[in-house]
Protein backbone atom coordinates (compact mmCIF):
# COMPACT_ATOMS: atom_id res chain seq x y z
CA UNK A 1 93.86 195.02 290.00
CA UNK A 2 94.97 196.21 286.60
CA UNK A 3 95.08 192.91 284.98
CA UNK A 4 91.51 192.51 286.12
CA UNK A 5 89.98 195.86 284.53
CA UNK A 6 92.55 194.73 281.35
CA UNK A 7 90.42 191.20 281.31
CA UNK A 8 86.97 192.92 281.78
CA UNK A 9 87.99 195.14 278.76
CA UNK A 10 89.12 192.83 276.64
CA UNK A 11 86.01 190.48 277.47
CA UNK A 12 83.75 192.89 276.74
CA UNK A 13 85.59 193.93 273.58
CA UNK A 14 85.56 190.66 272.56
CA UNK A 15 81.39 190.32 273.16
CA UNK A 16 80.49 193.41 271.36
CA UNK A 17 82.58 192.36 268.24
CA UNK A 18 80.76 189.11 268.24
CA UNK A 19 77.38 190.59 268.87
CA UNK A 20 77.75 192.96 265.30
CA UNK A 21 78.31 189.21 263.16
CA UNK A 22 74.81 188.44 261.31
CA UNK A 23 74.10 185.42 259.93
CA UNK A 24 73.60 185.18 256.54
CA UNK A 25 70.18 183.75 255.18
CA UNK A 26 70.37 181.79 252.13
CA UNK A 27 68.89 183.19 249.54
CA UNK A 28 65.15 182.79 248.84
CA UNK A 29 63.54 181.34 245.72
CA UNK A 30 60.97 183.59 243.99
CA UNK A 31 57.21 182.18 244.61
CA UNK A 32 56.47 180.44 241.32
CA UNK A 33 53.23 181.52 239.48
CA UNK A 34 51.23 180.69 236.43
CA UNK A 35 53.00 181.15 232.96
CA UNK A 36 51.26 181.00 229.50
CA UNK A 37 52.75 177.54 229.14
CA UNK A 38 51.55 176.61 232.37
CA UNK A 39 48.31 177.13 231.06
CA UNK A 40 48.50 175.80 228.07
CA UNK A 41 49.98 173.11 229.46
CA UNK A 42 46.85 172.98 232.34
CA UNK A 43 44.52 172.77 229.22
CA UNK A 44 46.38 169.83 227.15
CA UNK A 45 45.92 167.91 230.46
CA UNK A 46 42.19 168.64 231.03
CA UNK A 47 41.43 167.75 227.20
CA UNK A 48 43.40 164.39 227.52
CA UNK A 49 41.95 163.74 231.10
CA UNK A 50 38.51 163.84 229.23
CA UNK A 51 39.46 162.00 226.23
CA UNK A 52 40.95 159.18 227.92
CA UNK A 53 37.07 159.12 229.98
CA UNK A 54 35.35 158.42 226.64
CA UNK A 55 34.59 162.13 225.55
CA UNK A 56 34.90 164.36 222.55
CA UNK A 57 36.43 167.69 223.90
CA UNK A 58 34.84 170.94 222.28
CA UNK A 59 36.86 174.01 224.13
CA UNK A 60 38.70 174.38 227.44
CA UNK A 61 39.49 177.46 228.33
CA UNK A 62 41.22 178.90 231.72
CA UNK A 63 42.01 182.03 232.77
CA UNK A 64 44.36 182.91 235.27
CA UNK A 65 42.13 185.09 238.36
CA UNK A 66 45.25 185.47 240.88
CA UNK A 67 49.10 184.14 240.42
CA UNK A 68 48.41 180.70 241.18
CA UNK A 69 44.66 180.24 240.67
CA UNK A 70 42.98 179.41 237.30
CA UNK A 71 39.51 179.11 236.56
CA UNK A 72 37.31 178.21 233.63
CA UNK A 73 35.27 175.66 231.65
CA UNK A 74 35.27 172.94 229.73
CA UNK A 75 32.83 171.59 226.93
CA UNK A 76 32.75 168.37 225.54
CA UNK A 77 30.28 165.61 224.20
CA UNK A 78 30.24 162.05 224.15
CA UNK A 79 32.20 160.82 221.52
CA UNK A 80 29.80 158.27 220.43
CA UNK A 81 26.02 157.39 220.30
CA UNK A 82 22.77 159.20 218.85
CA UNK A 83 22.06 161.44 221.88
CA UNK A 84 25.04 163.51 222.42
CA UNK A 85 24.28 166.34 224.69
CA UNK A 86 27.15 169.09 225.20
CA UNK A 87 28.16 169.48 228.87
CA UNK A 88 30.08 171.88 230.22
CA UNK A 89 32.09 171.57 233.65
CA UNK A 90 33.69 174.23 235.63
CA UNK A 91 37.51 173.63 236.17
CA UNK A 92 39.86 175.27 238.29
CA UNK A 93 43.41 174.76 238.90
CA UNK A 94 45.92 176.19 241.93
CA UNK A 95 49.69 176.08 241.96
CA UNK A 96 52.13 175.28 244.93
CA UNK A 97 53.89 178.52 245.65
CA UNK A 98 57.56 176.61 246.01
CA UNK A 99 57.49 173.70 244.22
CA UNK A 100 56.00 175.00 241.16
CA UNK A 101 53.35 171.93 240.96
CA UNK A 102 49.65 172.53 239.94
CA UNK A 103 46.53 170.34 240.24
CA UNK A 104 43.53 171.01 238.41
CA UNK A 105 39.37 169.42 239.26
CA UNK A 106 36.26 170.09 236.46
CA UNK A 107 33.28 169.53 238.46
C-alpha cells in the first residue's frame, strides 16, 4: 500500500512539473510600414510607369494617410502632339504588413 501512495506522489509530482514548461514562441517580426524611401521609391515607379505609356510626367506626389496606405496624384501630359491637355490621376498605394511589398494603381 505504501509503494502505491509513493507512485501516486511521484506521478503527480512528475505532472505538475511538466504542466509549469511553456513553450517558447519564436520571436515576431515588427509589421513593416512606409519609409521616406519607400515613398520615394513609390513615386520613381509611378513616373516611369507613365513614361514608359507615352507621357510627360509633371509632379507625383504621395502622402502617407496610415502606416501602409499612401495616397495622392499624379500630373502629366502627353509627351507629344499640338493638343496636350494636363491630366491628373489619383494614385494610391498599400503595403503588405509582413512581407514588406507595396503595389500602387492611378486611376
Amino acid at each position: 500500500m505504501k509503494s502505491l501512495f509513493l507512485c501516486v506522489g511521484v506521478l503527480l509530482a512528475c505532472v505538475g512539473c511538466n504542466n509549469n514548461t511553456q513553450a517558447v514562441a519564436p520571436p515576431q517580426r515588427a509589421p513593416r510600414v512606409f519609409s521616406e524611401a519607400d515613398v520615394a521609391k513609390a513615386q520613381d515607379e509611378i513616373t516611369h510607369d507613365y513614361q514608359n505609356k507615352g507621357f510627360e510626367v509633371e509632379q507625383v506626389s504621395l502622402i502617407k494617410d496610415a502606416d501602409r496606405h499612401l495616397s495622392g496624384f499624379v500630373k502629366f501630359r502627353k509627351a507629344s502632339g499640338i493638343i496636350r491637355p494636363q491630366l491628373v490621376r489619383k494614385c494610391s498605394a498599400t503595403m503588405d504588413q509582413i512581407s514588406g511589398k507595396y503595389i500602387f494603381g492611378c486611376q
